[in-house]
Each structure stands twice: as C-alpha cells, then as structure tokens.
N, C-alpha and C. Protein backbone atom coordinates (compact mmCIF):
# COMPACT_ATOMS: atom_id res chain seq x y z
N UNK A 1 -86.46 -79.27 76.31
CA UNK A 1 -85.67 -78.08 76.09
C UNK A 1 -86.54 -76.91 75.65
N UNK A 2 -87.65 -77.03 74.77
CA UNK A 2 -88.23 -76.37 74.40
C UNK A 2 -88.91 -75.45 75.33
N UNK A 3 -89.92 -76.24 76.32
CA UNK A 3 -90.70 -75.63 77.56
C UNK A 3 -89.58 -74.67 78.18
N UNK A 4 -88.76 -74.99 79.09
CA UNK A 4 -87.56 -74.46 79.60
C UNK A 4 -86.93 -73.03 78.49
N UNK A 5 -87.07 -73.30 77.33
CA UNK A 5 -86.36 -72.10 76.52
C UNK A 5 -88.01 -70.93 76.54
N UNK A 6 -88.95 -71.57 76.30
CA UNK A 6 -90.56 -70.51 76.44
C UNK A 6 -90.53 -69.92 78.06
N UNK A 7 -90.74 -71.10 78.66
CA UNK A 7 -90.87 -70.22 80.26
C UNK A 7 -89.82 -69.30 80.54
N UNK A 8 -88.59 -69.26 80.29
CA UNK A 8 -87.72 -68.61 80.49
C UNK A 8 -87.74 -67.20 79.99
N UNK A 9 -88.15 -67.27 78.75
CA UNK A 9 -88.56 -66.15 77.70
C UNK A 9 -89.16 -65.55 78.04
N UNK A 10 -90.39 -66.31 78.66
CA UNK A 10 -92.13 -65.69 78.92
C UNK A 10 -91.29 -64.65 80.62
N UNK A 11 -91.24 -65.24 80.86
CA UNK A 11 -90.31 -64.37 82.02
C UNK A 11 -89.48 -63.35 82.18
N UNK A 12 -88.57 -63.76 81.49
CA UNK A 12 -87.69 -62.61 80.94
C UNK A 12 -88.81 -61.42 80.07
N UNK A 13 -89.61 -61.95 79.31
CA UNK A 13 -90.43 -60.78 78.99
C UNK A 13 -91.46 -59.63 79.85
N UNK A 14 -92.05 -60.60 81.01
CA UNK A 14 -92.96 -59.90 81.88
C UNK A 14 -91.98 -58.95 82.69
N UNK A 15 -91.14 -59.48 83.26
CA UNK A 15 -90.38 -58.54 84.28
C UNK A 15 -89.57 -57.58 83.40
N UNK A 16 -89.28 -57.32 81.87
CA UNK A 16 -88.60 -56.20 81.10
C UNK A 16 -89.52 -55.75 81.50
N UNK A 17 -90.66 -56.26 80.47
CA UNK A 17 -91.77 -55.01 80.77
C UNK A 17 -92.30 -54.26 81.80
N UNK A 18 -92.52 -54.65 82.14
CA UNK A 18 -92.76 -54.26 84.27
C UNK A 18 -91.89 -53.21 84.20
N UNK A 19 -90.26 -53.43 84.09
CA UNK A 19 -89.92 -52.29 84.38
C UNK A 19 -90.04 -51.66 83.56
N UNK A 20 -90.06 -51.11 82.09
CA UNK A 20 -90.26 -50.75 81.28
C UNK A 20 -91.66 -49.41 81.35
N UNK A 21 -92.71 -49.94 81.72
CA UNK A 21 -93.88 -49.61 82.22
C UNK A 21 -93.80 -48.65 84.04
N UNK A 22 -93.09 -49.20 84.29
CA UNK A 22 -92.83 -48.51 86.21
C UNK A 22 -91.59 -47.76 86.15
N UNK A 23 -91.02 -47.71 85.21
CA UNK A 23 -89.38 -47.03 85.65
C UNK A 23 -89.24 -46.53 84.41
N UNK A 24 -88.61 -47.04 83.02
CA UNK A 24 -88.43 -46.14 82.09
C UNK A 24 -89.26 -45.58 81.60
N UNK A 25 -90.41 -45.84 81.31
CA UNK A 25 -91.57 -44.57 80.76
C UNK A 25 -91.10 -43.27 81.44
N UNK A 26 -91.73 -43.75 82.54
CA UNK A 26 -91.43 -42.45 83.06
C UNK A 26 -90.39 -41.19 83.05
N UNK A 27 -88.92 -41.78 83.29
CA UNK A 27 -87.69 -41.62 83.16
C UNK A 27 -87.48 -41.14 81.80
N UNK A 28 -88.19 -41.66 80.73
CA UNK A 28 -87.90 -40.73 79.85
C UNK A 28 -88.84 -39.97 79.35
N UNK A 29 -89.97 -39.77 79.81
CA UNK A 29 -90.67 -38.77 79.78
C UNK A 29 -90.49 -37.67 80.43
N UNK A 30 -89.88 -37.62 81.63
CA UNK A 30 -89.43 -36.55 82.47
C UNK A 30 -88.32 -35.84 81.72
N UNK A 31 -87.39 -36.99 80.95
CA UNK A 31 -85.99 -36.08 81.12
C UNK A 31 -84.82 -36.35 81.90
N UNK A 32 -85.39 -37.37 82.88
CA UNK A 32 -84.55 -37.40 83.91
C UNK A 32 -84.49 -36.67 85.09
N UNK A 33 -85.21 -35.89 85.04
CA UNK A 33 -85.93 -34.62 86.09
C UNK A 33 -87.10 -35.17 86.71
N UNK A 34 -87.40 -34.43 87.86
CA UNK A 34 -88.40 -34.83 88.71
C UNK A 34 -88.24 -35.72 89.60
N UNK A 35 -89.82 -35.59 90.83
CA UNK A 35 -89.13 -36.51 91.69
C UNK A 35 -90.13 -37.43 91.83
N UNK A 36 -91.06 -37.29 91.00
CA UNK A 36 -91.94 -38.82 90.52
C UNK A 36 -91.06 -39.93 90.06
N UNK A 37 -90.78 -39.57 88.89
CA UNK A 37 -89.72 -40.36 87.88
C UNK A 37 -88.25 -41.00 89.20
N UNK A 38 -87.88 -40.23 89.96
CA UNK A 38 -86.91 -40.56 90.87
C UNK A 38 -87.00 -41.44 92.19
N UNK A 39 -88.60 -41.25 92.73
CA UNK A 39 -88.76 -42.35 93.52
C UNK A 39 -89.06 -43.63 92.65
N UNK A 40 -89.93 -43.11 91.76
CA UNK A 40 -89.84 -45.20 91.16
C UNK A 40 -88.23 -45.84 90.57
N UNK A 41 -87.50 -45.13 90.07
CA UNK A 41 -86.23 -45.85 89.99
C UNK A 41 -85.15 -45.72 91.35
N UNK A 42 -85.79 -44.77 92.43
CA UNK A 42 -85.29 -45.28 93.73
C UNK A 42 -86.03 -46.32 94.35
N UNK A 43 -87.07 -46.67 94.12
CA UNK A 43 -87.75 -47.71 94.76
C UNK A 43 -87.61 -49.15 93.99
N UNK A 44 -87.69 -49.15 92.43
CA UNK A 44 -87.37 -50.35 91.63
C UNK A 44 -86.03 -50.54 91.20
N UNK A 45 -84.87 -49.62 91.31
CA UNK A 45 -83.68 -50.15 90.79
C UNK A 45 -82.88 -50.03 91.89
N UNK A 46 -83.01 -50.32 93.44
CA UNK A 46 -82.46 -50.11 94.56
C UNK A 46 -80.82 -50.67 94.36
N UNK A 47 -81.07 -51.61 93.70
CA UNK A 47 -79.58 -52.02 93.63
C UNK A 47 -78.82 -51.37 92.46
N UNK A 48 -79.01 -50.65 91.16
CA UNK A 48 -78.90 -49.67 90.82
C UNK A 48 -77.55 -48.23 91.39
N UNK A 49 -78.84 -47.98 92.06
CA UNK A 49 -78.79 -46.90 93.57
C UNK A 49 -77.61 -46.98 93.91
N UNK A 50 -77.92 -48.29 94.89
CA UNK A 50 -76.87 -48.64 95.75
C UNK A 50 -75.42 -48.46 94.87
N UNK A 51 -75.03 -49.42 93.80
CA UNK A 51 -73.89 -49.74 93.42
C UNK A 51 -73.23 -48.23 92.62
N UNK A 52 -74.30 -47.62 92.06
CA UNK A 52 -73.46 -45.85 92.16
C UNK A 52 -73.15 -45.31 93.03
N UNK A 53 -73.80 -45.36 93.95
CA UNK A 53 -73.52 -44.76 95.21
C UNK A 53 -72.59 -44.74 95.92
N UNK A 54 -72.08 -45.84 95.40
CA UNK A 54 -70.24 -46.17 95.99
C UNK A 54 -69.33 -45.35 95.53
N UNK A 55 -69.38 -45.30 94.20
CA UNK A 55 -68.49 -44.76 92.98
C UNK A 55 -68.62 -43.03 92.89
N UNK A 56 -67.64 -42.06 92.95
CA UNK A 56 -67.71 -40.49 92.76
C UNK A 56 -68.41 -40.64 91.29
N UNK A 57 -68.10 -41.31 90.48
CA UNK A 57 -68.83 -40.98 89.21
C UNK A 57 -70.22 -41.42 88.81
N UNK A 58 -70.03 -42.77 90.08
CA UNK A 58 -72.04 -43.04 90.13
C UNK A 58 -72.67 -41.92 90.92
N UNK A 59 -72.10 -41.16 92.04
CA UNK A 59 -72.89 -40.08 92.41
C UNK A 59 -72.96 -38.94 91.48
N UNK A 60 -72.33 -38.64 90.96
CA UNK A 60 -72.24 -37.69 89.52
C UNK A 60 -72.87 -37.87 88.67
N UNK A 61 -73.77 -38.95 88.40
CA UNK A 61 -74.61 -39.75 87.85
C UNK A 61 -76.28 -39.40 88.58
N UNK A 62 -76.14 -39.92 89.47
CA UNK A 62 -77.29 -39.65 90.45
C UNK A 62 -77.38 -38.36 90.64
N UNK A 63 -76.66 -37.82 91.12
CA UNK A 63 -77.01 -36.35 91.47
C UNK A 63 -76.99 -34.82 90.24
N UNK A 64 -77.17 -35.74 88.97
CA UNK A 64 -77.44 -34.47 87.65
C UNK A 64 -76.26 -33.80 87.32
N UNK A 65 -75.03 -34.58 86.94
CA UNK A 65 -74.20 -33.84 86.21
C UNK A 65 -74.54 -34.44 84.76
N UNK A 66 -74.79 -35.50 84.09
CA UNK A 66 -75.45 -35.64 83.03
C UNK A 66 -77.01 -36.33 83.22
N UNK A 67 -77.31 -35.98 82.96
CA UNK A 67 -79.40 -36.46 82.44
C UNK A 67 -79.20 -37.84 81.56
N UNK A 68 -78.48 -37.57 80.25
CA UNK A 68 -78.84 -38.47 79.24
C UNK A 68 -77.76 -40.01 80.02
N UNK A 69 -76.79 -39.63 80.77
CA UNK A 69 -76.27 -40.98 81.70
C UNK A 69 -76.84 -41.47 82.55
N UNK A 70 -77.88 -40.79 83.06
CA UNK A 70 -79.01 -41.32 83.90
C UNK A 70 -80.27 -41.49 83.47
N UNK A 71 -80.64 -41.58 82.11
CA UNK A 71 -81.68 -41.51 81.84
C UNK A 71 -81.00 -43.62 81.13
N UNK A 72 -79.93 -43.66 80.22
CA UNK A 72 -79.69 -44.44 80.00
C UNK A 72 -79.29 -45.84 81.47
N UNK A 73 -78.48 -45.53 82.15
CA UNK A 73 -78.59 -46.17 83.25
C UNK A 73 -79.56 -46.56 84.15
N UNK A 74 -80.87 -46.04 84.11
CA UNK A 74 -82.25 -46.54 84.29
C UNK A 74 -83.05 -47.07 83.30
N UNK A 75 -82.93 -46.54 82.46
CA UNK A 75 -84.26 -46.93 81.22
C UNK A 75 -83.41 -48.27 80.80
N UNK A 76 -82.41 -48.08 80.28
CA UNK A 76 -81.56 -49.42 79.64
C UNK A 76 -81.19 -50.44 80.50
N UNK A 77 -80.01 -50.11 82.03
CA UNK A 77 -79.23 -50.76 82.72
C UNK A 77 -80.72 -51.46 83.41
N UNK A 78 -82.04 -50.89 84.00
CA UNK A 78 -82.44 -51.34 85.20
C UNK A 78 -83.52 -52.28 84.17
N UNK A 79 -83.86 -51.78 83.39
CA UNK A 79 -84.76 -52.85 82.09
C UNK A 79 -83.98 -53.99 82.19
N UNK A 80 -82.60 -54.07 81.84
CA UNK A 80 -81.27 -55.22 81.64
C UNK A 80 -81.67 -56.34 82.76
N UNK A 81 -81.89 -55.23 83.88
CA UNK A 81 -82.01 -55.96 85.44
C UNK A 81 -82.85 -56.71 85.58
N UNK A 82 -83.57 -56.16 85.14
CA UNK A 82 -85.06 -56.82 85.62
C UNK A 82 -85.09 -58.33 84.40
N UNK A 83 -84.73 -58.36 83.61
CA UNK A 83 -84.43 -59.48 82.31
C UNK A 83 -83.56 -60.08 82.86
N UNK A 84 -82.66 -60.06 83.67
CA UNK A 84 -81.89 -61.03 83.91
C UNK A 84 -82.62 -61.56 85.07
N UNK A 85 -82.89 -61.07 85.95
CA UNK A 85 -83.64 -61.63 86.97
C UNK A 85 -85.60 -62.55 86.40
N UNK A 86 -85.62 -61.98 85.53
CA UNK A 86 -86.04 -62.65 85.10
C UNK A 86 -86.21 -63.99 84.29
N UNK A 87 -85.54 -64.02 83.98
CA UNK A 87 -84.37 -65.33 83.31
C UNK A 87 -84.17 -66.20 84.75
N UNK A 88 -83.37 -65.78 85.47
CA UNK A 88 -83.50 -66.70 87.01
C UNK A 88 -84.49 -67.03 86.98
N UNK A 89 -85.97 -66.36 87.48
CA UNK A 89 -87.04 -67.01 87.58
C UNK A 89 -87.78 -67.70 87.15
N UNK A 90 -87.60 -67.83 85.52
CA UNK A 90 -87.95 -69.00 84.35
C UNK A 90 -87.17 -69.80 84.74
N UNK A 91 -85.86 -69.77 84.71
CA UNK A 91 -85.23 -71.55 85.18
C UNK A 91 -85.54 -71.95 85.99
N UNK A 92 -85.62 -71.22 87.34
CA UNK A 92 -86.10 -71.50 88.61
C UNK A 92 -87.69 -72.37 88.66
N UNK A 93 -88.42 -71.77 87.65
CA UNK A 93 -89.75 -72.15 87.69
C UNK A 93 -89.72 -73.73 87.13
N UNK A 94 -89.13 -73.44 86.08
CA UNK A 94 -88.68 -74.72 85.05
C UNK A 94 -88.08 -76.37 85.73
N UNK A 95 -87.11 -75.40 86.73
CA UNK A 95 -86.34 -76.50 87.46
C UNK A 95 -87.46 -77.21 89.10
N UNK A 96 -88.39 -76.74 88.95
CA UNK A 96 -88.87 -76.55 89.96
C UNK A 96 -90.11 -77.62 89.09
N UNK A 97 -90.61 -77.43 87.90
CA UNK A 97 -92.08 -78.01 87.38
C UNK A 97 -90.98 -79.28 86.97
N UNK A 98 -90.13 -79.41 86.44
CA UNK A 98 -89.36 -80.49 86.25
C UNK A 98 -89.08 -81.57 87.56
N UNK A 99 -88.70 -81.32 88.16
CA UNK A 99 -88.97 -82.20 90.06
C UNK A 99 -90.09 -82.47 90.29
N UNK A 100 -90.40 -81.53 90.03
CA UNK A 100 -92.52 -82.28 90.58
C UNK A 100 -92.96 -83.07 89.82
N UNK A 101 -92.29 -83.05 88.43
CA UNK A 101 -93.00 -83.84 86.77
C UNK A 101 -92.17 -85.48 87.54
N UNK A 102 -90.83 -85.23 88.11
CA UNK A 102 -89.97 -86.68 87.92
C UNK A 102 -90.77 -87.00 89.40
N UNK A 103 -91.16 -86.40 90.15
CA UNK A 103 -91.53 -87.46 91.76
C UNK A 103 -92.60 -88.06 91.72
C-alpha cells in the first residue's frame, strides 16, 4: 500500500508542477493578457479550451470579460488537471510494476 500511495504522489507531484512551471507562472505573471501566456494554456489545457468553448459563459471567460476568472481557471483548474491525471499515471504505473512483480 505504501509504494502505490508514494508513486502515486510522486506523480501527482511532477505533472502539478509541470504545469505550474509551463502554464500558471506565466498566466499570472501576465495578468492574463498576452499571447505568450495564451498559447501555452492553449496548447497545455486543450481540454480546458475545449469544454468553455461550448458554454456562452466559458467564451466570456476566454475571450476577456473577466482576467481574474481566467487567470483562476488556468492557474488553479488546469494545475487540478494535470494532478489528476497524474494520479492516473501513478496507479497506472503501480498497477503495471505490480503484474510484472506477480509473473
């Protein structure tokens, strides 16, 4: 249980950070402005993107009627993202060194 609760962690930690480092720095160093800061959270939070993009109030979002709702919906929501998907990939790894440990 233990290994499985570290790898998972250790995972969940690299990919926050990652984005953390590629997407919110930036994002809040800008302001939410610019179009540096806008291709890396169009390029790293694509699904993000996408799922406002549906919604009149996710484009209202995207397209600068508030800053500080888009600054939070990247820096916070796509950090979130990347931790959960990271978490998949620790179990995944886990469940994966565990099969090879039993064959």
């Amino acid at each position: 249980m233990r290994s499985n609760l570290s790898l998972t962690i250790v995972a969940t930690t690299i990919f926050a950070l990652f984005h953390i480092l590629v997407v919110a720095i930036p994002v809040l160093s800008s302001g939410g402005s610019g179009e540096t800061q806008a291709f890396a959270a169009a390029i790293f939070d694509l699904p993000l993107f996408w799922l406002l993009g549906l919604f009149p109030a996710g484009r209202a979002v995207l397209y600068g009627s508030s800053p500080l709702a888009y600054i939070l919906v990247f820096s916070v929501g796509g950090t979130l993202m990347y931790a959960a998907l990271g978490a998949l990939v620790g179990r995944g790894m886990h469940s994966m060194i565990r099969a090879f440990r039993a064959a």
